[in-house]
PDB file of N, CA and C in Angstrom:
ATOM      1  N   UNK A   1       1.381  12.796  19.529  1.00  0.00           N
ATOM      2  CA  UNK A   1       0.666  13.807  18.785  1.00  0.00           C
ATOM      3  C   UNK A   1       0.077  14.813  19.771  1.00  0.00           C
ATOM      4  N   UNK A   2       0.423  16.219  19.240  1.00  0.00           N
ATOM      5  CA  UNK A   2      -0.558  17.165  20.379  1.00  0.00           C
ATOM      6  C   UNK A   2      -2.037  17.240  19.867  1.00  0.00           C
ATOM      7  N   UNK A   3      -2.647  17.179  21.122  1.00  0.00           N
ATOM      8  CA  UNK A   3      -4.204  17.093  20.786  1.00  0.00           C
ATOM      9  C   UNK A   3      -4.870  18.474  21.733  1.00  0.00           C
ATOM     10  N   UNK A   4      -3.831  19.099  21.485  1.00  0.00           N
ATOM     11  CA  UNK A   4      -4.672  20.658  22.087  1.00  0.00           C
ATOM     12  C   UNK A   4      -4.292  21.617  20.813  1.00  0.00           C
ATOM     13  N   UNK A   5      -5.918  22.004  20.705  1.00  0.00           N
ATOM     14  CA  UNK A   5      -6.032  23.464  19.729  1.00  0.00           C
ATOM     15  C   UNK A   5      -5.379  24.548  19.828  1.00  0.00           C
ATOM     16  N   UNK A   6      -5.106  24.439  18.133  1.00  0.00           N
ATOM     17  CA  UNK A   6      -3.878  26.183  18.278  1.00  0.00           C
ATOM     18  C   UNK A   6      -4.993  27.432  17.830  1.00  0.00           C
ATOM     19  N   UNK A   7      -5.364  28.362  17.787  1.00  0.00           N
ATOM     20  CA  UNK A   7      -6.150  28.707  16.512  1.00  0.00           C
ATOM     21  C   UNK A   7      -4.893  30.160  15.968  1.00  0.00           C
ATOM     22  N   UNK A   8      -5.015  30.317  14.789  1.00  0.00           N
ATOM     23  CA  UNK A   8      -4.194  31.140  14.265  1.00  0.00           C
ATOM     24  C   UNK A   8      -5.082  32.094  13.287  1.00  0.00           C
ATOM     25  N   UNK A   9      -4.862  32.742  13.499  1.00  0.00           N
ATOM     26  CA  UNK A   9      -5.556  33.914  12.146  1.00  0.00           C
ATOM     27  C   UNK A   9      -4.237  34.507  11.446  1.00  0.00           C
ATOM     28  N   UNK A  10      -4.459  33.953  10.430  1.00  0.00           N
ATOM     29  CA  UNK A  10      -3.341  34.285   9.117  1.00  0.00           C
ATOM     30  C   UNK A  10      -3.889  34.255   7.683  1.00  0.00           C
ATOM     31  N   UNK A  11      -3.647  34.741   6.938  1.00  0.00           N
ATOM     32  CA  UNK A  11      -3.972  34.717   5.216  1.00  0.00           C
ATOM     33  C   UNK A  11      -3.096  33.257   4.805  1.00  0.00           C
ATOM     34  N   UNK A  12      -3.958  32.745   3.995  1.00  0.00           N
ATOM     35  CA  UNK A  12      -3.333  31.880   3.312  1.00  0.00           C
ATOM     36  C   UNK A  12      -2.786  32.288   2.042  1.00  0.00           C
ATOM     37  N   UNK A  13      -1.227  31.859   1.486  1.00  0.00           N
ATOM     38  CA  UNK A  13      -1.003  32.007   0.299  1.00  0.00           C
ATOM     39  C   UNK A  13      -1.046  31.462  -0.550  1.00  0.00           C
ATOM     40  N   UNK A  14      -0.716  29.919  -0.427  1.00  0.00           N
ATOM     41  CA  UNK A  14      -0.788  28.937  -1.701  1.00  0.00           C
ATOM     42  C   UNK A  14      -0.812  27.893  -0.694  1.00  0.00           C
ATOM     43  N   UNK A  15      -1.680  27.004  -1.442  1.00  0.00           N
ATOM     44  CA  UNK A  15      -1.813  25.090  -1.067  1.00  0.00           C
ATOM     45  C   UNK A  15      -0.545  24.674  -1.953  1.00  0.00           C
ATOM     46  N   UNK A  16       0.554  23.436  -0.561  1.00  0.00           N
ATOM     47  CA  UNK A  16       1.615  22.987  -0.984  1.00  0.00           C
ATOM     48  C   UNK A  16       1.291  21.723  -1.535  1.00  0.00           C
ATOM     49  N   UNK A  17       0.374  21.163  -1.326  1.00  0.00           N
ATOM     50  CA  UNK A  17       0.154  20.525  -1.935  1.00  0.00           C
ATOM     51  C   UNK A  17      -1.303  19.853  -2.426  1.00  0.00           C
ATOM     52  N   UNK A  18      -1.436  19.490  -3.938  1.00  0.00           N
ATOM     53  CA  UNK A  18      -2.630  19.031  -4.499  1.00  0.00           C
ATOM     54  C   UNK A  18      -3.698  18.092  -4.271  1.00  0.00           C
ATOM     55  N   UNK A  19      -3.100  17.439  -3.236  1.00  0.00           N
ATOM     56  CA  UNK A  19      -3.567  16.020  -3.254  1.00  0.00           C
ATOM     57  C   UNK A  19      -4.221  16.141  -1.563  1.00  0.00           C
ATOM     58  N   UNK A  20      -5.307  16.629  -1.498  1.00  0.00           N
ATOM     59  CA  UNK A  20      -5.663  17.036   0.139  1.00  0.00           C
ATOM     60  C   UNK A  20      -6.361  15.860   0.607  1.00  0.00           C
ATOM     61  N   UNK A  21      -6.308  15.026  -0.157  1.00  0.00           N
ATOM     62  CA  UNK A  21      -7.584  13.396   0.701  1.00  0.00           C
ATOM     63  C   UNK A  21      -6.727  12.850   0.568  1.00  0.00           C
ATOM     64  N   UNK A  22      -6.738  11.365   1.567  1.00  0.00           N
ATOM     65  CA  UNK A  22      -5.697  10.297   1.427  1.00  0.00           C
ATOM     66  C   UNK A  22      -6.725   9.417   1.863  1.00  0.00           C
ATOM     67  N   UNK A  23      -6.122   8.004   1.243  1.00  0.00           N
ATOM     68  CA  UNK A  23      -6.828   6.765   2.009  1.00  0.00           C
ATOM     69  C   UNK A  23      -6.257   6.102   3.214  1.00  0.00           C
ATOM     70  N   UNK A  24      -7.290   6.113   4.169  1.00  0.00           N
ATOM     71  CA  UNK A  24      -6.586   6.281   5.672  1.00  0.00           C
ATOM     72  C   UNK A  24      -6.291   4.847   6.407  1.00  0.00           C
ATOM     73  N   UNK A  25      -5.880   3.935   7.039  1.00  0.00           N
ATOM     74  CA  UNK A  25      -6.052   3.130   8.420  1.00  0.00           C
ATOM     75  C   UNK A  25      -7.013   3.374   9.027  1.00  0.00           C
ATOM     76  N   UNK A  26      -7.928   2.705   8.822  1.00  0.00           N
ATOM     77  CA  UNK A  26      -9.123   2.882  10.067  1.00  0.00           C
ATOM     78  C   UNK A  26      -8.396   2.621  11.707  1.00  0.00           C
ATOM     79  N   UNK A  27      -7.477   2.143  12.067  1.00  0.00           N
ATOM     80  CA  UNK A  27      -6.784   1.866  12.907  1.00  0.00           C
ATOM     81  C   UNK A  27      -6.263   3.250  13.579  1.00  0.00           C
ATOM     82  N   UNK A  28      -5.069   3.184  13.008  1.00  0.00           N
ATOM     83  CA  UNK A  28      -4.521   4.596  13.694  1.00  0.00           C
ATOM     84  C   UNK A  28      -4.259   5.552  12.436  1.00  0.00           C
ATOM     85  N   UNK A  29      -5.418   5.520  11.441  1.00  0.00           N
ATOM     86  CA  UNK A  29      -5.139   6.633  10.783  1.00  0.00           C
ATOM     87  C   UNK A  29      -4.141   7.126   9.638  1.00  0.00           C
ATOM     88  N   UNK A  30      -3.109   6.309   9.611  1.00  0.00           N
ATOM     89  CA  UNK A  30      -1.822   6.514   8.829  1.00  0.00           C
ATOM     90  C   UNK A  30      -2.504   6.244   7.449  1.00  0.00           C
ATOM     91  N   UNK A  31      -1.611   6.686   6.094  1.00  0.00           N
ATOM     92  CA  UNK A  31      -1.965   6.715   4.914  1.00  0.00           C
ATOM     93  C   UNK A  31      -1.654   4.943   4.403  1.00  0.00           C
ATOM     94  N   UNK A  32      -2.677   4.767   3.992  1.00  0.00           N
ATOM     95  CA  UNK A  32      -2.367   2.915   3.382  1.00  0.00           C
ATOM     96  C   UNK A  32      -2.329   2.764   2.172  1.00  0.00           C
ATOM     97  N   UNK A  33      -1.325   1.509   1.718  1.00  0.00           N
ATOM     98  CA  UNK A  33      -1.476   1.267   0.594  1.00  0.00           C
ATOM     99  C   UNK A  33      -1.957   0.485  -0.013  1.00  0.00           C
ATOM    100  N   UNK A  34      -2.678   0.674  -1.272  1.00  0.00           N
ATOM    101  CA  UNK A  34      -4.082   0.416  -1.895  1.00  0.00           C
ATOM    102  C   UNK A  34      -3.264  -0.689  -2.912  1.00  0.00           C
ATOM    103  N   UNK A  35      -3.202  -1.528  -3.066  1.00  0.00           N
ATOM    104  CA  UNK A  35      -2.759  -2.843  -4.240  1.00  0.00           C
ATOM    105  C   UNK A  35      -3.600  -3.734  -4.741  1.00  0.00           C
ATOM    106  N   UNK A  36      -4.059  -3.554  -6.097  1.00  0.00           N
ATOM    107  CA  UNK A  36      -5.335  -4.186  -6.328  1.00  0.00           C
ATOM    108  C   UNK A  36      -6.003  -4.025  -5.935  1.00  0.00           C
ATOM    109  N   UNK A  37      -6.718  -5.275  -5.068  1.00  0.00           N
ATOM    110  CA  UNK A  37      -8.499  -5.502  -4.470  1.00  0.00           C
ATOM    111  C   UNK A  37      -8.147  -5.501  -2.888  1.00  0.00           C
ATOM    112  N   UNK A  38      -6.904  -4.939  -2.368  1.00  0.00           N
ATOM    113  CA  UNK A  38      -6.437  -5.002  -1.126  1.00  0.00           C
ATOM    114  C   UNK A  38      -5.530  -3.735  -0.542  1.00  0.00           C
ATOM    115  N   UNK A  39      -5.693  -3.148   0.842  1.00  0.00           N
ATOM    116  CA  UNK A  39      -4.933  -2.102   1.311  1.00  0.00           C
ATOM    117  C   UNK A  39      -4.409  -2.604   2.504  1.00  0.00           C
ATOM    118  N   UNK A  40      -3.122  -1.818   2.639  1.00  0.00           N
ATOM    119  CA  UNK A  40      -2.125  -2.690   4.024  1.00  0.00           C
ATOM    120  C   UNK A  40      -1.391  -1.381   4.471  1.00  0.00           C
ATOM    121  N   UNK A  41      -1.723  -0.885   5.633  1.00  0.00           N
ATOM    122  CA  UNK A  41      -1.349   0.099   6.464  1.00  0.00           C
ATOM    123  C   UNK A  41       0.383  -0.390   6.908  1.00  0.00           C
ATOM    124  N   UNK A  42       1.226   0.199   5.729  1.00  0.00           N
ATOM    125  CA  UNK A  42       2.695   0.101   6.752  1.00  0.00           C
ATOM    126  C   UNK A  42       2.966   0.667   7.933  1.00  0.00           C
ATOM    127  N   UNK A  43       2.155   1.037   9.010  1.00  0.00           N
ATOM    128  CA  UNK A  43       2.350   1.693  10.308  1.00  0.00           C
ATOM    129  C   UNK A  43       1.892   0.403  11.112  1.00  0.00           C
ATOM    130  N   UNK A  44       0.799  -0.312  11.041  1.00  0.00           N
ATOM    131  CA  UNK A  44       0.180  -1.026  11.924  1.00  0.00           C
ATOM    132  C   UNK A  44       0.079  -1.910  11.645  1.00  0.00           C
ATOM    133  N   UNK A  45       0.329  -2.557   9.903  1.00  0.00           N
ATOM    134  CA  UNK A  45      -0.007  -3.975   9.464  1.00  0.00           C
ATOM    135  C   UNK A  45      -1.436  -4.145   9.314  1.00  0.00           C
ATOM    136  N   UNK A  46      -2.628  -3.217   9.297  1.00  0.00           N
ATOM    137  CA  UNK A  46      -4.080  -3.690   9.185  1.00  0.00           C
ATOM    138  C   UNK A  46      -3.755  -3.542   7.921  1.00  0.00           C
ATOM    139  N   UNK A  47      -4.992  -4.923   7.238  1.00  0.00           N
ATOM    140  CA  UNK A  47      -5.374  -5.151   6.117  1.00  0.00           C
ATOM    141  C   UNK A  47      -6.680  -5.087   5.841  1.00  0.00           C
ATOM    142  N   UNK A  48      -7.059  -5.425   4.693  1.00  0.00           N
ATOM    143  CA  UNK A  48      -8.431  -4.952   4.441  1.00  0.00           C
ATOM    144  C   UNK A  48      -8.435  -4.552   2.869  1.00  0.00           C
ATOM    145  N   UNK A  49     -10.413  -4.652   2.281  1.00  0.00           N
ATOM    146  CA  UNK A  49     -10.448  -4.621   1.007  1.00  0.00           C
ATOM    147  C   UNK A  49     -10.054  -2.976   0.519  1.00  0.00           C
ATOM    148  N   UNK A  50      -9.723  -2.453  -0.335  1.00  0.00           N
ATOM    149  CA  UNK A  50      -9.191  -1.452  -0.817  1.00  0.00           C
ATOM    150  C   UNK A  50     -10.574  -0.619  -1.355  1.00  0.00           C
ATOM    151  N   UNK A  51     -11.890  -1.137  -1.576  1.00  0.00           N
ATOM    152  CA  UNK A  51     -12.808  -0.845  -1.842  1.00  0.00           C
ATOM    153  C   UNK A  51     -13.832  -0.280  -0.630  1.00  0.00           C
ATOM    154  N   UNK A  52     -13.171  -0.667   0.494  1.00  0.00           N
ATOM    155  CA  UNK A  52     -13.890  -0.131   1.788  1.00  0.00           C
ATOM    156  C   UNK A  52     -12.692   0.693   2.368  1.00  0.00           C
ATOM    157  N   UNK A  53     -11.951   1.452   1.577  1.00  0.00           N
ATOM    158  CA  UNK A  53     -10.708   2.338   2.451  1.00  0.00           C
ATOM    159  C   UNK A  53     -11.615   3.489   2.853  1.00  0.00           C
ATOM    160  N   UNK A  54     -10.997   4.017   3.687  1.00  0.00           N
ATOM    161  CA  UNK A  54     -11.060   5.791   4.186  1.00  0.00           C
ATOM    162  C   UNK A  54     -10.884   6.238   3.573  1.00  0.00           C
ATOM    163  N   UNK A  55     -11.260   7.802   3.717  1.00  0.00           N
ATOM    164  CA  UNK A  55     -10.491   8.754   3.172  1.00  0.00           C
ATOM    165  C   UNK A  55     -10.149   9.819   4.519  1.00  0.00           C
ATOM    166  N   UNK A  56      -9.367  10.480   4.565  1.00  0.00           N
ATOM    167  CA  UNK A  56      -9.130  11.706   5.406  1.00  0.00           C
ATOM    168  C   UNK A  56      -8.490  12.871   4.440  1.00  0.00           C
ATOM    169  N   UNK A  57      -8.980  14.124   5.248  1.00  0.00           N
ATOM    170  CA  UNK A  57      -7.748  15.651   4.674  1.00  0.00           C
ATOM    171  C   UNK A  57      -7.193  15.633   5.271  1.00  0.00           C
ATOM    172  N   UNK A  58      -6.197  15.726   4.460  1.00  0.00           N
ATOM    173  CA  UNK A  58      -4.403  16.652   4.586  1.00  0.00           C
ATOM    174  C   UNK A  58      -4.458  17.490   4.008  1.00  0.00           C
ATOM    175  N   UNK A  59      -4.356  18.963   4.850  1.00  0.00           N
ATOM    176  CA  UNK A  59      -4.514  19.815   4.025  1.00  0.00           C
ATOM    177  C   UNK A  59      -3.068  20.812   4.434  1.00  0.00           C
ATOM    178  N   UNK A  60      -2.175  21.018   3.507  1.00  0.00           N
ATOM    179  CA  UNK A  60      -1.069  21.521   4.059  1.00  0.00           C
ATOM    180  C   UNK A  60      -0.846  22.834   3.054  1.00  0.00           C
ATOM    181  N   UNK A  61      -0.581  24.322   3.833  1.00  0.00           N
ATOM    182  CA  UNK A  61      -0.878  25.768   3.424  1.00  0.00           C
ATOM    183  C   UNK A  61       0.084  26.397   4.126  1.00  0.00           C
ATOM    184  N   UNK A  62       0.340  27.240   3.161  1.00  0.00           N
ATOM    185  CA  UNK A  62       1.421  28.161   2.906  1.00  0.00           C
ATOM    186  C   UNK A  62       0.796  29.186   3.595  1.00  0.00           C
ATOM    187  N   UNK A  63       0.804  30.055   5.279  1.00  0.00           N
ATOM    188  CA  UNK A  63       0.456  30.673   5.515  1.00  0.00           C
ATOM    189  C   UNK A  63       1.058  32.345   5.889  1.00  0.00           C
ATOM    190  N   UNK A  64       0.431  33.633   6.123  1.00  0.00           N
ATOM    191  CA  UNK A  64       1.596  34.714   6.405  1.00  0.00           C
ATOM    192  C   UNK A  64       0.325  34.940   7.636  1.00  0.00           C
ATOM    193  N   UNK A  65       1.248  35.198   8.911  1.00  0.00           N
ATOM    194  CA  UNK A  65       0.829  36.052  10.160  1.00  0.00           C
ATOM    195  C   UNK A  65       1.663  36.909  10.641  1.00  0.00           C
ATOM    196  N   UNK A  66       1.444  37.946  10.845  1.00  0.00           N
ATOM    197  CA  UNK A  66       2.086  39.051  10.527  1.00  0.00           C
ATOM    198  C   UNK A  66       2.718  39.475   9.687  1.00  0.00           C
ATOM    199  N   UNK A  67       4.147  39.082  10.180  1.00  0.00           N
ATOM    200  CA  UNK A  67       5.174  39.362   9.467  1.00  0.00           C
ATOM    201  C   UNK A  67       6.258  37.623   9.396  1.00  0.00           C
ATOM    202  N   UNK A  68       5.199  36.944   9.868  1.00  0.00           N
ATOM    203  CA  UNK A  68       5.677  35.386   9.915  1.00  0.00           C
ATOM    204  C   UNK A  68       5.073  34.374   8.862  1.00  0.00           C
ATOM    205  N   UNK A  69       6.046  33.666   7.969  1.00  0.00           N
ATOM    206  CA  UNK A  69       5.743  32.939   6.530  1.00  0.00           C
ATOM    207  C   UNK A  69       6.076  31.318   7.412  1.00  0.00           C
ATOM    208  N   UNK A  70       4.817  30.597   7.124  1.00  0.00           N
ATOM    209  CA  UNK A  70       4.458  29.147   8.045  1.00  0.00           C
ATOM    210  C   UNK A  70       3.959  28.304   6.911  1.00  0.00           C
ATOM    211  N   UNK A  71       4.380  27.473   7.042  1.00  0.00           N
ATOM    212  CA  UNK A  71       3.353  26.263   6.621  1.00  0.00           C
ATOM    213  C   UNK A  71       3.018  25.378   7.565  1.00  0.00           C
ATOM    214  N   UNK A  72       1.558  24.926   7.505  1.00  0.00           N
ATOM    215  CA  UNK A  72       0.594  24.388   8.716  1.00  0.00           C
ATOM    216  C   UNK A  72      -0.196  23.093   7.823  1.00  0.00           C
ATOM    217  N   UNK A  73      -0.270  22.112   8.176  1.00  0.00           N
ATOM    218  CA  UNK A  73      -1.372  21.385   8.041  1.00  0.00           C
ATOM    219  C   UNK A  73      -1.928  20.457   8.789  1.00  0.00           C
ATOM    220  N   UNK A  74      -3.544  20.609   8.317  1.00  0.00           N
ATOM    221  CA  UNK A  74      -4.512  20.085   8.659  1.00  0.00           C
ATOM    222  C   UNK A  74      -5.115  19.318   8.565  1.00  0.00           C
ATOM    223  N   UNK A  75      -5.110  18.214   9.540  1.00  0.00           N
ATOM    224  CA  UNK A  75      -5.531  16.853   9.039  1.00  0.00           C
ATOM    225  C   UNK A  75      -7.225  16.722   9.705  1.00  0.00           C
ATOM    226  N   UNK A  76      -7.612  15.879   9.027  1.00  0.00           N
ATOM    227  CA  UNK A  76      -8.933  14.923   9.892  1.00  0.00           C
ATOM    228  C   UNK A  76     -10.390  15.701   9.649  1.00  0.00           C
ATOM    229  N   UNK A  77     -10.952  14.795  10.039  1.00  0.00           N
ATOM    230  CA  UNK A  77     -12.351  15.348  10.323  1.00  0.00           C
ATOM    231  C   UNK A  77     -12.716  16.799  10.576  1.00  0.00           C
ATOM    232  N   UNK A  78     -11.835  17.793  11.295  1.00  0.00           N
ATOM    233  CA  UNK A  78     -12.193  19.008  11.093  1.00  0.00           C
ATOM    234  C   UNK A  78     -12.063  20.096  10.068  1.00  0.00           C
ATOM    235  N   UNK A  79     -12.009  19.447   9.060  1.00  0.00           N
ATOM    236  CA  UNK A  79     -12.490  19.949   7.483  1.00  0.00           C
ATOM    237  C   UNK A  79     -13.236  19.644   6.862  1.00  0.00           C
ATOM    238  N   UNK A  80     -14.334  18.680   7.355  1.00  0.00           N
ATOM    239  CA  UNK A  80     -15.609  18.387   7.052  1.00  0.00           C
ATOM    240  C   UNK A  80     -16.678  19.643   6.706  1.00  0.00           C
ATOM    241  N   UNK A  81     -16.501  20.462   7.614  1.00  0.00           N
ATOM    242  CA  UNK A  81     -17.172  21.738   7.901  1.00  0.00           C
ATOM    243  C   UNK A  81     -16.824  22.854   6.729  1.00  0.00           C
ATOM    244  N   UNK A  82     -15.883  22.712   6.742  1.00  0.00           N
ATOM    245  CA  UNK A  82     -14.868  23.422   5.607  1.00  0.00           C
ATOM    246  C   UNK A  82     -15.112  22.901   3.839  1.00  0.00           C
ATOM    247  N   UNK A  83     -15.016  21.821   3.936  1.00  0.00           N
ATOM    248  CA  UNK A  83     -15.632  21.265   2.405  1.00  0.00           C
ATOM    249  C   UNK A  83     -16.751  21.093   2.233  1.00  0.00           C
ATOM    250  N   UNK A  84     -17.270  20.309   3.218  1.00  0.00           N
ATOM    251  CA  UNK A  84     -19.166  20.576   3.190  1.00  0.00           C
ATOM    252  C   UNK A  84     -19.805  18.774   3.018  1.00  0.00           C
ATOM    253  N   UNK A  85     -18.255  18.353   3.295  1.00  0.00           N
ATOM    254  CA  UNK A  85     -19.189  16.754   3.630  1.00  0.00           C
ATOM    255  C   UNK A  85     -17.714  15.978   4.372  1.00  0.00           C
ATOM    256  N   UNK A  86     -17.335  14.901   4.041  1.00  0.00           N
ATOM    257  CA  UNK A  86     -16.365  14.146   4.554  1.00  0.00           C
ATOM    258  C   UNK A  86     -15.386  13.863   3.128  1.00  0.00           C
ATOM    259  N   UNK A  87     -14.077  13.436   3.532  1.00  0.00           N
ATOM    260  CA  UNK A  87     -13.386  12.867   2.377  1.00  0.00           C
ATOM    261  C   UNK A  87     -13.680  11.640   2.051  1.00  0.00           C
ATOM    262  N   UNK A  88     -14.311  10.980   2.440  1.00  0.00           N
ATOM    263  CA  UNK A  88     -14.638   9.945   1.809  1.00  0.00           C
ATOM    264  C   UNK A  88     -15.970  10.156   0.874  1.00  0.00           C
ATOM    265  N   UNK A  89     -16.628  10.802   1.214  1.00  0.00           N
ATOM    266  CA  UNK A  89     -17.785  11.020   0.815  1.00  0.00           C
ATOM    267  C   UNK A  89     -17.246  12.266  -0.608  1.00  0.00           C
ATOM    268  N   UNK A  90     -16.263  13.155  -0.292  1.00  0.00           N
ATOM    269  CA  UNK A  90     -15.858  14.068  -1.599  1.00  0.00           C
ATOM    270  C   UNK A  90     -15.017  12.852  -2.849  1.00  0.00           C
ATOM    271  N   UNK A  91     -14.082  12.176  -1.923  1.00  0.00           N
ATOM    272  CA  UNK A  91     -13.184  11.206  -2.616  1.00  0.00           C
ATOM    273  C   UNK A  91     -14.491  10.389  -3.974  1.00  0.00           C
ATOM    274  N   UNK A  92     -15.358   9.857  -3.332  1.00  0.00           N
ATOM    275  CA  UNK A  92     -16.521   9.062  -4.988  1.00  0.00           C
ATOM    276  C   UNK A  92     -16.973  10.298  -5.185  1.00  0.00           C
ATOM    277  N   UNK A  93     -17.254  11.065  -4.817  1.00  0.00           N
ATOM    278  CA  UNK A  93     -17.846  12.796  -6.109  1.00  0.00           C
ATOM    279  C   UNK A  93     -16.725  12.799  -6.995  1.00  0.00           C
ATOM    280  N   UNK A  94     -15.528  12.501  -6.233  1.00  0.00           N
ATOM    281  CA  UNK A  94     -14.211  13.007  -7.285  1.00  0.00           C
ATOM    282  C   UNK A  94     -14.333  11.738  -8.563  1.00  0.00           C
ATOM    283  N   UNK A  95     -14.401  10.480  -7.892  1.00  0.00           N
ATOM    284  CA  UNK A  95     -13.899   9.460  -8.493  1.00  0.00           C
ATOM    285  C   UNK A  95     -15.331   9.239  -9.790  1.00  0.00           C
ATOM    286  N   UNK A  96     -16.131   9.263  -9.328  1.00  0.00           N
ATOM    287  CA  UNK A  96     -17.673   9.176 -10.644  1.00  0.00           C
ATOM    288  C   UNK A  96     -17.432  10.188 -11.460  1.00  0.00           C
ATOM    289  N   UNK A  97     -16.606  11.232 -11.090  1.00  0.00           N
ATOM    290  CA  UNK A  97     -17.081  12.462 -11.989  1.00  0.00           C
ATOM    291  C   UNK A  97     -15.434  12.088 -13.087  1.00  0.00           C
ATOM    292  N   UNK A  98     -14.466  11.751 -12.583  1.00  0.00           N
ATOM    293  CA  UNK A  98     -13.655  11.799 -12.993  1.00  0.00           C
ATOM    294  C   UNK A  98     -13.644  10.414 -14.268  1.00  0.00           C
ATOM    295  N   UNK A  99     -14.095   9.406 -13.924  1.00  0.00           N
ATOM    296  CA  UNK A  99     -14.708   7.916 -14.822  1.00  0.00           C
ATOM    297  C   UNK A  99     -15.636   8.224 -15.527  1.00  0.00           C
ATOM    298  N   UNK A 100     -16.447   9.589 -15.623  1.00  0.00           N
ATOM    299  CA  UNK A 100     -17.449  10.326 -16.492  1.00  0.00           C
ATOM    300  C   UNK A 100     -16.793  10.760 -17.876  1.00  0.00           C
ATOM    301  N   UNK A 101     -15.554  11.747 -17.570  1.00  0.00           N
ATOM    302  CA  UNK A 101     -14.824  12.411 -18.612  1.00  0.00           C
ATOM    303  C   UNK A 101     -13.900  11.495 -19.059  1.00  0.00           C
ATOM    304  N   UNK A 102     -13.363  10.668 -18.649  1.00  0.00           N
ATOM    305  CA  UNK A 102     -12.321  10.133 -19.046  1.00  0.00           C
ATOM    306  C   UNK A 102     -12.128   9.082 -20.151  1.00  0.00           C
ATOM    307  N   UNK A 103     -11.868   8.851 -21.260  1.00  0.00           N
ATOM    308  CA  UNK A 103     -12.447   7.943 -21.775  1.00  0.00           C
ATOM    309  C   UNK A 103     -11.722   6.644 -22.303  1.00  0.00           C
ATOM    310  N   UNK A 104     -11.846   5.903 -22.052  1.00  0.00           N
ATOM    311  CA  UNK A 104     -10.855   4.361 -21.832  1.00  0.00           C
ATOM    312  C   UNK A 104     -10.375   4.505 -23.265  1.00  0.00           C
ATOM    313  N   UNK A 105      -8.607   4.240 -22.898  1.00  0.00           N
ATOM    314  CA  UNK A 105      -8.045   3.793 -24.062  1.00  0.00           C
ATOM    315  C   UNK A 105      -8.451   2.856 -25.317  1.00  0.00           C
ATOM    316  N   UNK A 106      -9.032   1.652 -24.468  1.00  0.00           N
ATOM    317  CA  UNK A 106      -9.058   0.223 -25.331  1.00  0.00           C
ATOM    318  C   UNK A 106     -10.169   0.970 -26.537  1.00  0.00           C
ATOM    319  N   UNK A 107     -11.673   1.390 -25.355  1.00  0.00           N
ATOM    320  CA  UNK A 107     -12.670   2.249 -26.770  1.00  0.00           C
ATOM    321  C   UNK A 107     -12.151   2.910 -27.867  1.00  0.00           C
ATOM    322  N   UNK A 108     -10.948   3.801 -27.416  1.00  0.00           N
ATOM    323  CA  UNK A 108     -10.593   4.705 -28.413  1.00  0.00           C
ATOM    324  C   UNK A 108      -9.768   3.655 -29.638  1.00  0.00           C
ATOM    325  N   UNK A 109      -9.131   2.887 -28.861  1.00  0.00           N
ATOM    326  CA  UNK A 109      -8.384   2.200 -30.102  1.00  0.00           C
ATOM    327  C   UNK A 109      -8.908   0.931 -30.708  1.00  0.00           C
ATOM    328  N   UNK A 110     -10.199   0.687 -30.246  1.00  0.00           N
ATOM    329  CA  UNK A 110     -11.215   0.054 -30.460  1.00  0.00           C
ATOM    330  C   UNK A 110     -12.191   1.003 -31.762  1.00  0.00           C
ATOM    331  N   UNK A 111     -12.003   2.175 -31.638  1.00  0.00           N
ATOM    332  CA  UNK A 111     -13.111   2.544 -32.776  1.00  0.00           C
ATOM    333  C   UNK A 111     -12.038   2.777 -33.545  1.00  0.00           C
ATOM    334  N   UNK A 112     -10.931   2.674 -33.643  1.00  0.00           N
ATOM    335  CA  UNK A 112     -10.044   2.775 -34.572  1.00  0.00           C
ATOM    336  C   UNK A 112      -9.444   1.863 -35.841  1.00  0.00           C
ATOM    337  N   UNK A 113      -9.486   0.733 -35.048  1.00  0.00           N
ATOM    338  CA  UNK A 113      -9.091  -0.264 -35.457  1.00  0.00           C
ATOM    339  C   UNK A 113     -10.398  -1.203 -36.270  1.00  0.00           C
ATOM    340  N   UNK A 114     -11.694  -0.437 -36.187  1.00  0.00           N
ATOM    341  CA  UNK A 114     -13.020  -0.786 -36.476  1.00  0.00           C
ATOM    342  C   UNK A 114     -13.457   0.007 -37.573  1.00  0.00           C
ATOM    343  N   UNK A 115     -12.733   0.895 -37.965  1.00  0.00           N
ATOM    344  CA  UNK A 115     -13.342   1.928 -38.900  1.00  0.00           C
ATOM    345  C   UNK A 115     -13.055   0.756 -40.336  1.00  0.00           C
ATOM    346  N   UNK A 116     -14.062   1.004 -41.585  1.00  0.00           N
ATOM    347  CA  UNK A 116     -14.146   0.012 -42.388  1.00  0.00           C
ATOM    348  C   UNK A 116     -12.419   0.692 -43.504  1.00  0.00           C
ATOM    349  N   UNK A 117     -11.897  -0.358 -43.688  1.00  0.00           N
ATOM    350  CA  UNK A 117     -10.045  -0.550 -44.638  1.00  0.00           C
ATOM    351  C   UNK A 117     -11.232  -0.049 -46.100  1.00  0.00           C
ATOM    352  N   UNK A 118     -10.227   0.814 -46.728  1.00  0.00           N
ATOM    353  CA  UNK A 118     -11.134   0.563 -48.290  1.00  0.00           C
ATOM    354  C   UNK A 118     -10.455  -0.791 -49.092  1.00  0.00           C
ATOM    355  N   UNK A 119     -11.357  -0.834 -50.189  1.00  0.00           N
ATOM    356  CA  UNK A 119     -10.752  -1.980 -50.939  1.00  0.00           C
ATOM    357  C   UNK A 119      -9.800  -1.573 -51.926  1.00  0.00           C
ATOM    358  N   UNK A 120      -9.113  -2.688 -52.218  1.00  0.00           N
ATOM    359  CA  UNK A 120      -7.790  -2.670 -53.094  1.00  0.00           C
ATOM    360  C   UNK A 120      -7.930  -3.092 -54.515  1.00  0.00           C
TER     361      UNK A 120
END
């Protein structure tokens, strides 16, 4: 991995993609997968509860400099500054707010199946 700074001044045009947090490897970082009550980094084999994962940005953008059309992305901790806290710390803003609106199937078909039958 290069670990020397590029800096670029360019307009951004569009984010390629939606999904800018991932749950990380505390190890070396790679994206892990979350199964049940457990996460297992296919890069390194660390395991661990899925309830204590990371989060990191990936943030990958459609950029124009000059007359040059790039896509660049940006991983890690130096978008902290940029969002205004950490991804792990945005990742439960996302996740409480999102278990707020959402409203469980079983309730819905639970008040359904509860409403009083008329009689026959």
């Amino acid at each position: 991995m290069n670990r020397r700074r590029k800096f670029l001044l360019a307009s951004v045009l569009a984010l390629q993609n939606s999904s800018f947090i991932y749950p990380s490897c505390q190890k070396c970082f790679s994206r892990i997968i979350l199964v049940s009550k457990r996460s297992k980094c296919p890069k390194c084999g660390c395991t661990g509860e899925s309830g204590n994962a990371n989060y990191r940005y990936k943030l990958s953008l459609k950029v124009a400099e000059s007359n040059k059309l790039s896509v660049i992305t940006v991983f890690g901790s130096c978008l902290d500054t940029f969002f205004g806290l950490t991804a792990s710390g945005l990742y439960r803003i996302l996740k409480a707010t999102l278990d707020k609106v959402q409203m469980p199937v079983t309730s819905y078909s639970n008040a359904l199946t509860t409403k009083e039958k008329p009689d026959h």
